[in-house]
Protein backbone atom coordinates (compact mmCIF):
# COMPACT_ATOMS: atom_id res chain seq x y z
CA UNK A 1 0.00 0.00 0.00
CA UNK A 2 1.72 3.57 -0.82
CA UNK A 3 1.05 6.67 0.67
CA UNK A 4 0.96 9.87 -1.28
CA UNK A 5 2.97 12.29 0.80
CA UNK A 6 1.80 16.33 0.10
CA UNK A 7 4.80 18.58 0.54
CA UNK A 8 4.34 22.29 0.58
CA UNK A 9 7.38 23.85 -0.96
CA UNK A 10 8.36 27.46 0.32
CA UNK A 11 10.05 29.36 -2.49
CA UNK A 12 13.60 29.87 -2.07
CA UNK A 13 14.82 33.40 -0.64
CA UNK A 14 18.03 34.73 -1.29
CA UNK A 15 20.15 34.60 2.74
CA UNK A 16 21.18 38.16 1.84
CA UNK A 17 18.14 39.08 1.86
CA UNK A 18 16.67 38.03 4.75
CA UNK A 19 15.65 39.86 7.64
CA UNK A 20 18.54 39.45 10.99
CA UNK A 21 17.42 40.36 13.99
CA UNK A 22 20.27 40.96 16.34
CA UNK A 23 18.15 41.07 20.39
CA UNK A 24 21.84 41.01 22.40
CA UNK A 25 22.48 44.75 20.45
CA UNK A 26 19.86 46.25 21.94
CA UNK A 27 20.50 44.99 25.48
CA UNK A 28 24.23 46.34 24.92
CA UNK A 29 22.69 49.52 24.00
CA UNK A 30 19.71 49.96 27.13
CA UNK A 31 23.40 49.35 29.42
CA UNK A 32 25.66 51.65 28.05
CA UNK A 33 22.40 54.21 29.03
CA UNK A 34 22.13 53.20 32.23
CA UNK A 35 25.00 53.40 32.87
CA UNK A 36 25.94 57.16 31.53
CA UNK A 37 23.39 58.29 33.81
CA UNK A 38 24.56 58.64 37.61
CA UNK A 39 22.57 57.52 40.65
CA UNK A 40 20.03 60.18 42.25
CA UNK A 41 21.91 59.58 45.52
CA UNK A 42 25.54 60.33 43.99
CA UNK A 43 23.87 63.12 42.64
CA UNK A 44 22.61 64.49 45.75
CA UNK A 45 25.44 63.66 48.00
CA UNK A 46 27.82 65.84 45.45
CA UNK A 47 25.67 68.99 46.19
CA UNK A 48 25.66 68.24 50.14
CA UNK A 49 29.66 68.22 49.31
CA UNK A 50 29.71 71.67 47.68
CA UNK A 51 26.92 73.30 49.97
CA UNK A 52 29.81 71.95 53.10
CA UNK A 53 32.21 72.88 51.06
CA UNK A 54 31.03 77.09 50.37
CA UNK A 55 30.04 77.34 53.99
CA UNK A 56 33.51 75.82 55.24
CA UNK A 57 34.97 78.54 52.83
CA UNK A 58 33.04 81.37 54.03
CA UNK A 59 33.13 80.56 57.75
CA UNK A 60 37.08 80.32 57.35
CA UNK A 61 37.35 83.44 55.92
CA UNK A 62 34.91 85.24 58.02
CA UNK A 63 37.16 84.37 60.83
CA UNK A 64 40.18 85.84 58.66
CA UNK A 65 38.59 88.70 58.51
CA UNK A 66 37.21 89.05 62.04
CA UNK A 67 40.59 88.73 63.12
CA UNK A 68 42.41 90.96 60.99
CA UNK A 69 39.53 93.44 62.13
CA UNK A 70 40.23 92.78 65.74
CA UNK A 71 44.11 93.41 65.30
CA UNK A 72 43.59 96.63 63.16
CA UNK A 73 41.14 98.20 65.55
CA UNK A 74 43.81 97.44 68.78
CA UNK A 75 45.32 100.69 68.99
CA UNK A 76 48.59 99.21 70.08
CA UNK A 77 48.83 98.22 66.38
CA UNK A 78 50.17 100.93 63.63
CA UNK A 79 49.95 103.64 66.64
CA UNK A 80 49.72 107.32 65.46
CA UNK A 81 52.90 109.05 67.15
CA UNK A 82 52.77 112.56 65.93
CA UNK A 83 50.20 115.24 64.58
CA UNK A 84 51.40 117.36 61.88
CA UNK A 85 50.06 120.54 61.68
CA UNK A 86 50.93 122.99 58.40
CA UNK A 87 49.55 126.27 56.89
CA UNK A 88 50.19 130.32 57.29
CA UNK A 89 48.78 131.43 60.61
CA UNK A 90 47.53 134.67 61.65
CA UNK A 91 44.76 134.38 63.73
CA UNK A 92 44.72 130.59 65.03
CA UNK A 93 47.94 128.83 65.96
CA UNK A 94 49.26 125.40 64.85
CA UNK A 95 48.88 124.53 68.93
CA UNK A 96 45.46 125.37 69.21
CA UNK A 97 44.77 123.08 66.23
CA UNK A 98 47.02 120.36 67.74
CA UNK A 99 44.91 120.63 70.75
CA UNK A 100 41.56 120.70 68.87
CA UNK A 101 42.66 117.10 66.68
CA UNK A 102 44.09 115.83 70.59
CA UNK A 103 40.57 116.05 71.93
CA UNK A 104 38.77 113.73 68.79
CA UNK A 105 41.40 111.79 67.47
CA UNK A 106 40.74 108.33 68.20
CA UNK A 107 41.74 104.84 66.66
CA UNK A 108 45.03 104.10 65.11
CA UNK A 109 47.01 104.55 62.04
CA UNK A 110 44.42 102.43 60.18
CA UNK A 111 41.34 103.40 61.98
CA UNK A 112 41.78 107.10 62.68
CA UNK A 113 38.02 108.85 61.52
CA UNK A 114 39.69 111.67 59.54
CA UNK A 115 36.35 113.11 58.58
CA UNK A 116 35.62 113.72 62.39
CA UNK A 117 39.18 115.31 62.55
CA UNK A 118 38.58 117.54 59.95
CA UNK A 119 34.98 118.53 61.07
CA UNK A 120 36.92 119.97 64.88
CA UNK A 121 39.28 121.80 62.94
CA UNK A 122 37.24 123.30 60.59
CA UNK A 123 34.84 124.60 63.82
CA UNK A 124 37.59 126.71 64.89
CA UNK A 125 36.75 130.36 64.43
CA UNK A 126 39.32 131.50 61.99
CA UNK A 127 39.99 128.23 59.95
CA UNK A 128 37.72 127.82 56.65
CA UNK A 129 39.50 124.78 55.38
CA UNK A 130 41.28 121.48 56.80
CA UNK A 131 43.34 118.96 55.15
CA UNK A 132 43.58 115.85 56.86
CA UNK A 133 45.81 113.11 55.23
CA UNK A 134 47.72 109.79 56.76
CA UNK A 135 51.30 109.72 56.51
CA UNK A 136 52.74 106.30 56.76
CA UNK A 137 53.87 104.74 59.08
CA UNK A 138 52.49 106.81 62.08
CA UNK A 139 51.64 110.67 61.16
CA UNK A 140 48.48 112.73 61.38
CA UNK A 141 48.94 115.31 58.67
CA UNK A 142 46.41 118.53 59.03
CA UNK A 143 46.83 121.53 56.67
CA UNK A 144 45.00 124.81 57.68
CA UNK A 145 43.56 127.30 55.57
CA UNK A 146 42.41 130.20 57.42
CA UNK A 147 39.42 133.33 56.39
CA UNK A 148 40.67 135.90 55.09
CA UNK A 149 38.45 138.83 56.32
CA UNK A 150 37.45 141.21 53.58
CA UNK A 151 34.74 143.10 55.60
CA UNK A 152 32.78 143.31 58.96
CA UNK A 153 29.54 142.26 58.04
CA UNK A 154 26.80 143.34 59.91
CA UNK A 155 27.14 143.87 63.72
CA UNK A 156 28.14 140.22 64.64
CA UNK A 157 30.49 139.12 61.91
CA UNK A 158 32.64 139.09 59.34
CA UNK A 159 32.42 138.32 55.26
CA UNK A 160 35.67 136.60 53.57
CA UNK A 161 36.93 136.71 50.39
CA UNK A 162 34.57 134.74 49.17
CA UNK A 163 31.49 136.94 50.08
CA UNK A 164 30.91 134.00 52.91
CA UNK A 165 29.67 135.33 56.14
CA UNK A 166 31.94 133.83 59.12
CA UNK A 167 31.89 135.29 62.74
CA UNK A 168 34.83 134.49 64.88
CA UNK A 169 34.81 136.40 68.89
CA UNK A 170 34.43 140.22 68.45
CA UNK A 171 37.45 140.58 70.24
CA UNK A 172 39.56 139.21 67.10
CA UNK A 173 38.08 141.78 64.63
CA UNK A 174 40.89 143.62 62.26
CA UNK A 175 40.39 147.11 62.27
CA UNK A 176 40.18 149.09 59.49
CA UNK A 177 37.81 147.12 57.47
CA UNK A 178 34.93 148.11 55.55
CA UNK A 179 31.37 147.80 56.92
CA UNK A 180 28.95 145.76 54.52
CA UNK A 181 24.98 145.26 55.24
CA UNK A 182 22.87 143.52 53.28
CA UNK A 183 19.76 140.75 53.22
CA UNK A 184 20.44 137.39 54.39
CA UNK A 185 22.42 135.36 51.85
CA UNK A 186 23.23 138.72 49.36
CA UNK A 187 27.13 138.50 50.74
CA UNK A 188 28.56 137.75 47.29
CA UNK A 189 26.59 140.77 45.63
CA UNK A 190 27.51 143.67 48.56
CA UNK A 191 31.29 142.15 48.60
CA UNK A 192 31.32 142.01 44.56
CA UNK A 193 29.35 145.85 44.91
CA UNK A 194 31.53 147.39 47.26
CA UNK A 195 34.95 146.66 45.25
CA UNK A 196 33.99 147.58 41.44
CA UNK A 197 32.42 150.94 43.51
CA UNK A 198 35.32 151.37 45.16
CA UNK A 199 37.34 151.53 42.30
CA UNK A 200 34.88 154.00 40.54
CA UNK A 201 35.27 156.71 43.77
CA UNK A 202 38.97 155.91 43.83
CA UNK A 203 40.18 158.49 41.65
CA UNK A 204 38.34 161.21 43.90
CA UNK A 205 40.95 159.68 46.33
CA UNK A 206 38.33 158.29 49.01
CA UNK A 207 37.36 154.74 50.08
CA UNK A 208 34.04 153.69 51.04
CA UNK A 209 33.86 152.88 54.30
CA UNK A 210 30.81 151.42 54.61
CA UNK A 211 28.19 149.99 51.54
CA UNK A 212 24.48 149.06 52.49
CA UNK A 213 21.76 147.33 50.71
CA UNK A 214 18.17 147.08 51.93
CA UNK A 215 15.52 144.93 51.67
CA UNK A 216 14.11 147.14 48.84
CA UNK A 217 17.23 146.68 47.12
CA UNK A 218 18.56 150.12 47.46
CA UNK A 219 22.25 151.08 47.67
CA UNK A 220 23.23 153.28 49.59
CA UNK A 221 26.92 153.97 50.70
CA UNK A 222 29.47 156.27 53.48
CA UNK A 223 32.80 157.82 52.29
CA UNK A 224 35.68 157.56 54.87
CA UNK A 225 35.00 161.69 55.16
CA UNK A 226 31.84 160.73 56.15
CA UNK A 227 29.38 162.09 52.94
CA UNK A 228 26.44 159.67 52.77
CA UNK A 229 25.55 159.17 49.29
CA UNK A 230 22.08 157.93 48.26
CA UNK A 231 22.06 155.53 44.82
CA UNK A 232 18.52 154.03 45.18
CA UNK A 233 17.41 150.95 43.33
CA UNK A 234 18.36 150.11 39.56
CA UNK A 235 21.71 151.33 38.18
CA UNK A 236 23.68 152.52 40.84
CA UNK A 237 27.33 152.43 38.73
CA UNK A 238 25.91 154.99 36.18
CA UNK A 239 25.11 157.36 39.36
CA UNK A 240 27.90 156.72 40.80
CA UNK A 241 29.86 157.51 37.99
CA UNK A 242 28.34 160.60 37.02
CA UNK A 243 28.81 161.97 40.87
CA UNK A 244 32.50 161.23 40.26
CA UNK A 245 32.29 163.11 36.59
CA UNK A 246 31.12 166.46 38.54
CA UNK A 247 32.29 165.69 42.10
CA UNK A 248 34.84 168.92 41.82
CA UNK A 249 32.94 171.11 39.81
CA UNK A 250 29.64 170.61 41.66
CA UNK A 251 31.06 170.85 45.16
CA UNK A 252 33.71 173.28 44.79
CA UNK A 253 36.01 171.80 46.55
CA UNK A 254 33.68 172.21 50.01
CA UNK A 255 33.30 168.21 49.78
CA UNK A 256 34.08 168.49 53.90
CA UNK A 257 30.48 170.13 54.40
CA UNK A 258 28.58 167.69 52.40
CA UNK A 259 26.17 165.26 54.87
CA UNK A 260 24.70 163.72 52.20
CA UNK A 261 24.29 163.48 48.42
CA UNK A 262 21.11 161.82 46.85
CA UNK A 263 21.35 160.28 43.40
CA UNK A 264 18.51 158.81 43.17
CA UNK A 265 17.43 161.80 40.23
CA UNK A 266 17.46 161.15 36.43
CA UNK A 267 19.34 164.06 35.40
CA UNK A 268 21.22 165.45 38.37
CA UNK A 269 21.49 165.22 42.18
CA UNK A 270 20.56 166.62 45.66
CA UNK A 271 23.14 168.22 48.43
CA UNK A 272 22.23 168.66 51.91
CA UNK A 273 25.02 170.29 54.11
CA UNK A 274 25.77 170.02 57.28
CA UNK A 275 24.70 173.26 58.89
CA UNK A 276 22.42 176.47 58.01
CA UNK A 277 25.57 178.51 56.74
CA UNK A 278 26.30 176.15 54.60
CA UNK A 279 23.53 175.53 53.16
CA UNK A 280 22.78 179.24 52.36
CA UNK A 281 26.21 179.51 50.41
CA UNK A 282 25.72 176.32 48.53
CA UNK A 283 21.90 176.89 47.42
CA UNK A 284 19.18 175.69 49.00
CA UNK A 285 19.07 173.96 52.15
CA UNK A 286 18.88 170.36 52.13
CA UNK A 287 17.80 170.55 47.93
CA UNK A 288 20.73 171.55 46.04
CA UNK A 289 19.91 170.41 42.49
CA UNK A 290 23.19 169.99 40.19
């Protein structure tokens, strides 16, 4: 008896081109992932290391620094051993400033406030500026400037070059200096007024001894012969100037009996003498129109 035996035949495919499947490549791969990435816990313990790390820094050099503080601030170290006093002195003397920085200076070398120095110096009467300066190793250096008065100003103090108001003790007053009055804060403008007028009356050969502005901003002003002249508000250079033009020729040469001389008129000005007599030779009285 035979038996008929079906075979299925599968066609033939060409081994290059069938499909490999490699499985142990991709395991290799999912390792080599695993292990570029590090552990969450080597991760973490890295930034407790640096966190340690910063605060060990800062606490060591915190303590550098509190103890270079401490040392600096001992007085013992970088002593100061001499104040050094400089500038041209007149009216306050280099001991009196010595004394003055004596009584603030505190510190050392390093720690010395030299604002606070400069502030007691500068409160002296007569000094308007102070230079204070370290000088290594162990010297104070102060340099005084002191006001130069250019006029009494007021009845209290003084006005410096400057036009700044400054009022050492009454007893220190020069003599001889010009008397200014003005508004509070109009220094600059009376100082600046007084010396271009004082150049315009100069060729009369008289000084003005005293210049005064009101609070209506009127000028008025006292020769050193004692003739109060009257300027008023506005121009007072162009009256000035034109009382100087006919100053001889007006007076006739009897300036000494003048009181008082009002310019404060457009085309001319006003005499008032000091007695009747006078005032009957030179016009009259107390209205002399030139």
């Amino acid at each position: 008896m035979s038996m008929a035996v079906s075979k299925t035949l599968t066609p033939a495919v060409p081994i290059w081109r069938r499909a490999v499947v490699l499985p142990f490549r991709r395991a290799e791969t999912h390792g080599k992932s695993a292990a570029a990435a590090p552990a969450p816990w080597l991760a973490a313990l890295g930034r407790a290391f640096r966190a340690v790390l910063a605060v060990g820094i800062g606490l060591v050099v915190a303590g550098v620094l509190a103890i270079t503080g401490q040392w600096l601030s001992d007085a013992r170290t970088l002593p100061l051993r001499a104040v050094q006093v400089e500038g041209v002195f007149e009216h306050v003397s280099a001991e009196a400033v010595r004394t003055e920085v004596a009584s603030v200076i505190q510190g050392n070398f390093i720690t010395v406030d030299l604002p606070r120095v400069q502030a007691a110096v500068e409160a002296l009467p007569w000094v308007r500026y102070a230079n204070v300066q370290r000088v290594w190793p162990d010297v104070l250096s102060v340099t005084v400037t002191e006001q130069v008065p250019l006029a009494r100003w007021g009845r209290e103090s003084l006005l410096n070059e400057a036009g700044l108001p400054f009022t050492p003790p009454a007893a220190t007053f020069p003599t001889g200096l010009p008397g200014l009055h003005g508004p509070r804060g109009s220094g600059r403008l009376v100082a600046l007024t007084h010396r271009d007028m004082s150049e315009i009356v100069a060729p009369l050969g008289h000084r003005i001894e005293s210049l005064n502005l009101d609070e209506r901003r009127a000028w008025s002003l006292t020769l050193d012969d004692g003739m109060r002249v009257m300027l008023g508000r506005g121009d007072g250079y162009q009256r000035l100037l034109r009382f100087v033009r006919f100053y001889h020729r007006a007076l006739q040469g009897r300036a000494a009996e003048v009181e008082l001389v009002d310019l404060r008129y457009s085309n001319g000005f006003a005499v008032r003498w000091k007695d009747a007599e006078s005032a009957l030779n030179g016009a009259t009285a107390g209205e002399t129109k030139r």
